[in-house]
C-alpha atoms as a PDB file:
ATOM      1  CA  UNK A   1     -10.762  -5.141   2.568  1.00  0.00           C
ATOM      2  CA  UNK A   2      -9.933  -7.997   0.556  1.00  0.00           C
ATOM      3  CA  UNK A   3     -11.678 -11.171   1.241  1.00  0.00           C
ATOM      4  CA  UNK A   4     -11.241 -14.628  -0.082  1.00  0.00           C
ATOM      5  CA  UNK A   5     -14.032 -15.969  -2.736  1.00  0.00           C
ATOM      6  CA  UNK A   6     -14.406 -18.602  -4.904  1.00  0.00           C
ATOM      7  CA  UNK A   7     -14.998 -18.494  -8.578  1.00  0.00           C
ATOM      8  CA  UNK A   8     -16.768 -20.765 -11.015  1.00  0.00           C
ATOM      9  CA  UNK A   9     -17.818 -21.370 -14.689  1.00  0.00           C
ATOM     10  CA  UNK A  10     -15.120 -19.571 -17.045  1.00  0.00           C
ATOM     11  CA  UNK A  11     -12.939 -17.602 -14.202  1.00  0.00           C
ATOM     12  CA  UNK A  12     -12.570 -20.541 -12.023  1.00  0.00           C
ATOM     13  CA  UNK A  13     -10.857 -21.912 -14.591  1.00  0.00           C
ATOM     14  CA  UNK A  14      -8.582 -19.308 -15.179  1.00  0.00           C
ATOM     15  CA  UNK A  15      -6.665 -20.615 -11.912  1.00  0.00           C
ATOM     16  CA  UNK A  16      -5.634 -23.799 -13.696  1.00  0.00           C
ATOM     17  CA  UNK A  17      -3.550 -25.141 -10.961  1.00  0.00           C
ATOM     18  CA  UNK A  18      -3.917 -25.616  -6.844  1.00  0.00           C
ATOM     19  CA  UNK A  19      -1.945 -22.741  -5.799  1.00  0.00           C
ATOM     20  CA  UNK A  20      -4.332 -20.009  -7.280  1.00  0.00           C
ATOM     21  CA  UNK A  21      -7.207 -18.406  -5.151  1.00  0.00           C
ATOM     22  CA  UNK A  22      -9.411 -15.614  -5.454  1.00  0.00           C
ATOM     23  CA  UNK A  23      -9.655 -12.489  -3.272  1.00  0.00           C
ATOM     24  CA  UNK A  24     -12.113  -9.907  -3.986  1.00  0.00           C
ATOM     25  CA  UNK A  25     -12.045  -6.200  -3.624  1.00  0.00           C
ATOM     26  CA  UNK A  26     -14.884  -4.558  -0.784  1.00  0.00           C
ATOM     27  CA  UNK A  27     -15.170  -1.626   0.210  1.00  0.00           C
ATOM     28  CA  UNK A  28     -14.425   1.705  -2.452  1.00  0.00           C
ATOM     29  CA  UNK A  29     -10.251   1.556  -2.659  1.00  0.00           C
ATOM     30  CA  UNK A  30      -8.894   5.114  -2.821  1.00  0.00           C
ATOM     31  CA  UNK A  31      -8.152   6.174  -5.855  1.00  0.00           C
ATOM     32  CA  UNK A  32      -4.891   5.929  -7.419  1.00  0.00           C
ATOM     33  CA  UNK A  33      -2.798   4.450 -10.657  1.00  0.00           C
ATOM     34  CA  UNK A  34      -3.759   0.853  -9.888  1.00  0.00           C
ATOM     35  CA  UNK A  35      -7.441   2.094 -10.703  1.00  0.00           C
ATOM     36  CA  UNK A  36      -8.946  -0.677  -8.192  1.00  0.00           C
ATOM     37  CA  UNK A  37     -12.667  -0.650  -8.295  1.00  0.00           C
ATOM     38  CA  UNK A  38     -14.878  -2.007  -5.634  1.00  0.00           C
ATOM     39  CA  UNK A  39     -16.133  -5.592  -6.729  1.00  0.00           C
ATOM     40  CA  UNK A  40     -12.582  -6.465  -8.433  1.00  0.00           C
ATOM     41  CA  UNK A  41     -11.714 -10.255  -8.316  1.00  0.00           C
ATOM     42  CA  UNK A  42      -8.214 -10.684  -7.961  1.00  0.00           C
ATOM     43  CA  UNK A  43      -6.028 -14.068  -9.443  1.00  0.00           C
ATOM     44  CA  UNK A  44      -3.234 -14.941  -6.862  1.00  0.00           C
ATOM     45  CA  UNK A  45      -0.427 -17.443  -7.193  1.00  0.00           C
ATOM     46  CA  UNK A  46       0.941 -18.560  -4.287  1.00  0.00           C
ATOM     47  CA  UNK A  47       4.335 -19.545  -4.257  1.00  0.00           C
ATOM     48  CA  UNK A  48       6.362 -17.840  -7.444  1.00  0.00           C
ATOM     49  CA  UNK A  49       9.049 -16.319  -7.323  1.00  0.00           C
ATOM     50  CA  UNK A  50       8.415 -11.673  -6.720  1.00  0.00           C
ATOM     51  CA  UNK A  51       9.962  -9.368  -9.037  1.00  0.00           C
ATOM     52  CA  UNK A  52       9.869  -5.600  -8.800  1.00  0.00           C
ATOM     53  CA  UNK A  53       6.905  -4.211 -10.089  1.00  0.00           C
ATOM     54  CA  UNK A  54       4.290  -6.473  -9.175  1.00  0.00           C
ATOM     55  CA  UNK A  55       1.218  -6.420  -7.904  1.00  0.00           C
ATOM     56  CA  UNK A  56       0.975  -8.587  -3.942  1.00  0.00           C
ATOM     57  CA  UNK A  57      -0.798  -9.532  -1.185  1.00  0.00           C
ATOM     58  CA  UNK A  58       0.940  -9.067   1.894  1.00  0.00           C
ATOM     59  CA  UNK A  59       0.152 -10.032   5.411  1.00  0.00           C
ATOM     60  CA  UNK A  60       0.912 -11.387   8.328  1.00  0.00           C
ATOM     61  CA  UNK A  61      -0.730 -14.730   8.628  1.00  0.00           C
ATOM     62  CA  UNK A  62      -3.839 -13.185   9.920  1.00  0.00           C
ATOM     63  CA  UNK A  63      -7.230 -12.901   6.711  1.00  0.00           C
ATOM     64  CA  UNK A  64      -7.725  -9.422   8.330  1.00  0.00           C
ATOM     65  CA  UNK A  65      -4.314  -8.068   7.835  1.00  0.00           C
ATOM     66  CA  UNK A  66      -4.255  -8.813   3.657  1.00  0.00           C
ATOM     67  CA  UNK A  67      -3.043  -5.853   1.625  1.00  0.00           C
ATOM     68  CA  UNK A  68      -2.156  -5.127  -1.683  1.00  0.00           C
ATOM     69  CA  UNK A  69       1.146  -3.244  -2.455  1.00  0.00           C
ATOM     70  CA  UNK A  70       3.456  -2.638  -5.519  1.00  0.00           C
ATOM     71  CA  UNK A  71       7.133  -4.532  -4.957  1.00  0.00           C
ATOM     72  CA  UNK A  72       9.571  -1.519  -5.394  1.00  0.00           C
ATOM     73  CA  UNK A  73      13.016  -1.796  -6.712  1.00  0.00           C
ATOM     74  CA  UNK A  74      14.431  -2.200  -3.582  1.00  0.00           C
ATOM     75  CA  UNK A  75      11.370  -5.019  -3.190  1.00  0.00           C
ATOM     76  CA  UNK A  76       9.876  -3.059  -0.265  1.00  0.00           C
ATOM     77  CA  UNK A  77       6.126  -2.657  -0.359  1.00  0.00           C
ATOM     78  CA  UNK A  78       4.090   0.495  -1.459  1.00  0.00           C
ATOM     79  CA  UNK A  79       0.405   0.329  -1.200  1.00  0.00           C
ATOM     80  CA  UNK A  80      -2.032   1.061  -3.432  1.00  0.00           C
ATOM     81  CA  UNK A  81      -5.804   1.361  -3.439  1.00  0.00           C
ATOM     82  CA  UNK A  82      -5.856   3.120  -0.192  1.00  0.00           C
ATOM     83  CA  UNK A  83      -3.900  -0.108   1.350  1.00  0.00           C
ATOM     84  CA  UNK A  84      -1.097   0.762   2.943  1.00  0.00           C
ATOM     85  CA  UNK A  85       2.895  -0.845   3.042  1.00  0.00           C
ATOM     86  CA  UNK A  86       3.815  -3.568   6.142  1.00  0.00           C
ATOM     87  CA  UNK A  87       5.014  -1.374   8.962  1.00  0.00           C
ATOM     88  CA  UNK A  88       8.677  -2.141   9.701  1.00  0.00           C
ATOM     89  CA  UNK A  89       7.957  -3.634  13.300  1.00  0.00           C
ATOM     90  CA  UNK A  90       5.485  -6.207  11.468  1.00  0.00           C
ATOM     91  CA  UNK A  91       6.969  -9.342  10.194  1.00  0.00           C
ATOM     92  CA  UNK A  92       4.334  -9.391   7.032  1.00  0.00           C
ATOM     93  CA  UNK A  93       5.183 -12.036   3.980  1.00  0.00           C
ATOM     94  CA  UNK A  94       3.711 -12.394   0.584  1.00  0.00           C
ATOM     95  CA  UNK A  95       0.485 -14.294   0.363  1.00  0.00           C
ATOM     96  CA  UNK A  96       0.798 -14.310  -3.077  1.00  0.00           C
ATOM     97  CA  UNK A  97       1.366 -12.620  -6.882  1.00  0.00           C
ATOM     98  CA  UNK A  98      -1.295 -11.219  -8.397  1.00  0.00           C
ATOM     99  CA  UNK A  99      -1.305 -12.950 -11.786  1.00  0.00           C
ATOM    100  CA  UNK A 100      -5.068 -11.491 -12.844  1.00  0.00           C
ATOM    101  CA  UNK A 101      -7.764  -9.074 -12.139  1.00  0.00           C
ATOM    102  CA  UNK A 102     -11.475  -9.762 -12.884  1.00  0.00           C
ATOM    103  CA  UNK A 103     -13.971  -7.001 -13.611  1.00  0.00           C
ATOM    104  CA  UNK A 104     -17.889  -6.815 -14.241  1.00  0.00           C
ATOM    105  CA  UNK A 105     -18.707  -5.437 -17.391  1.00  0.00           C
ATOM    106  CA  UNK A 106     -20.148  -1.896 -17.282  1.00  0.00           C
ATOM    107  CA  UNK A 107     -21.418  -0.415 -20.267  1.00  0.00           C
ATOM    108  CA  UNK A 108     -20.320   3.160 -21.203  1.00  0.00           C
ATOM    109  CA  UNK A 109     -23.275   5.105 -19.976  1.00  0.00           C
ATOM    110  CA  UNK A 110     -21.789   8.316 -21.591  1.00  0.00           C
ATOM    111  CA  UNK A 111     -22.920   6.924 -25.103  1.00  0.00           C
ATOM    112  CA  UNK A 112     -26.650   6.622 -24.252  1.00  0.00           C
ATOM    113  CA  UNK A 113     -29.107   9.482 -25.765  1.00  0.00           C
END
């Protein structure tokens, strides 16, 4: 589930303009390429322009029904994270690019003795 946070200090300036917002990541995503973690903060612009190959939020004007997908080639939408594609009878839009991803530190517990 993705659900809509804000950010201060140092991220919330990462935004830099009106049309960015913050999602975050709940809920363990499946695990795939993207390698989503639960707890990831997500950047999204709202209104540029999509290009095959990124990263979006789809949905269809309801908070419940936000997604992430990859744009394909033929800019359809493939899930990722366990999120799946807009079915076809669905009239679903982008809600935005995702122009950053935000992650807590975690220290690499397999170099502890």
């Amino acid at each position: 589930m993705l659900e809509e946070v804000e950010m201060d200090g140092k991220a919330g300036q990462f935004s830099g303009n009106k049309n960015t917002f913050f999602l975050a990541l709940r809920g363990a995503p499946a695990e795939d390429e993207e390698q989503l973690r639960e707890g990831d903060v997500f950047a999204i612009t709202e209104g540029v322009d999509v290009e095959a190959g990124d990263l979006v939020v789809w949905w269809t004007g309801v908070e419940r029904t936000m997604a992430l997908a990859r744009v394909q080639d033929d800019f359809s939408f493939k899930g990722v994270g366990g999120f799946l594609g807009p079915p076809e009878r669905l009239s679903a839009e982008v809600r935005g690019v995702v122009v950053g991803r935000l992650r807590q530190f975690e220290p690499d517990k397999s170099q502890e003795a």
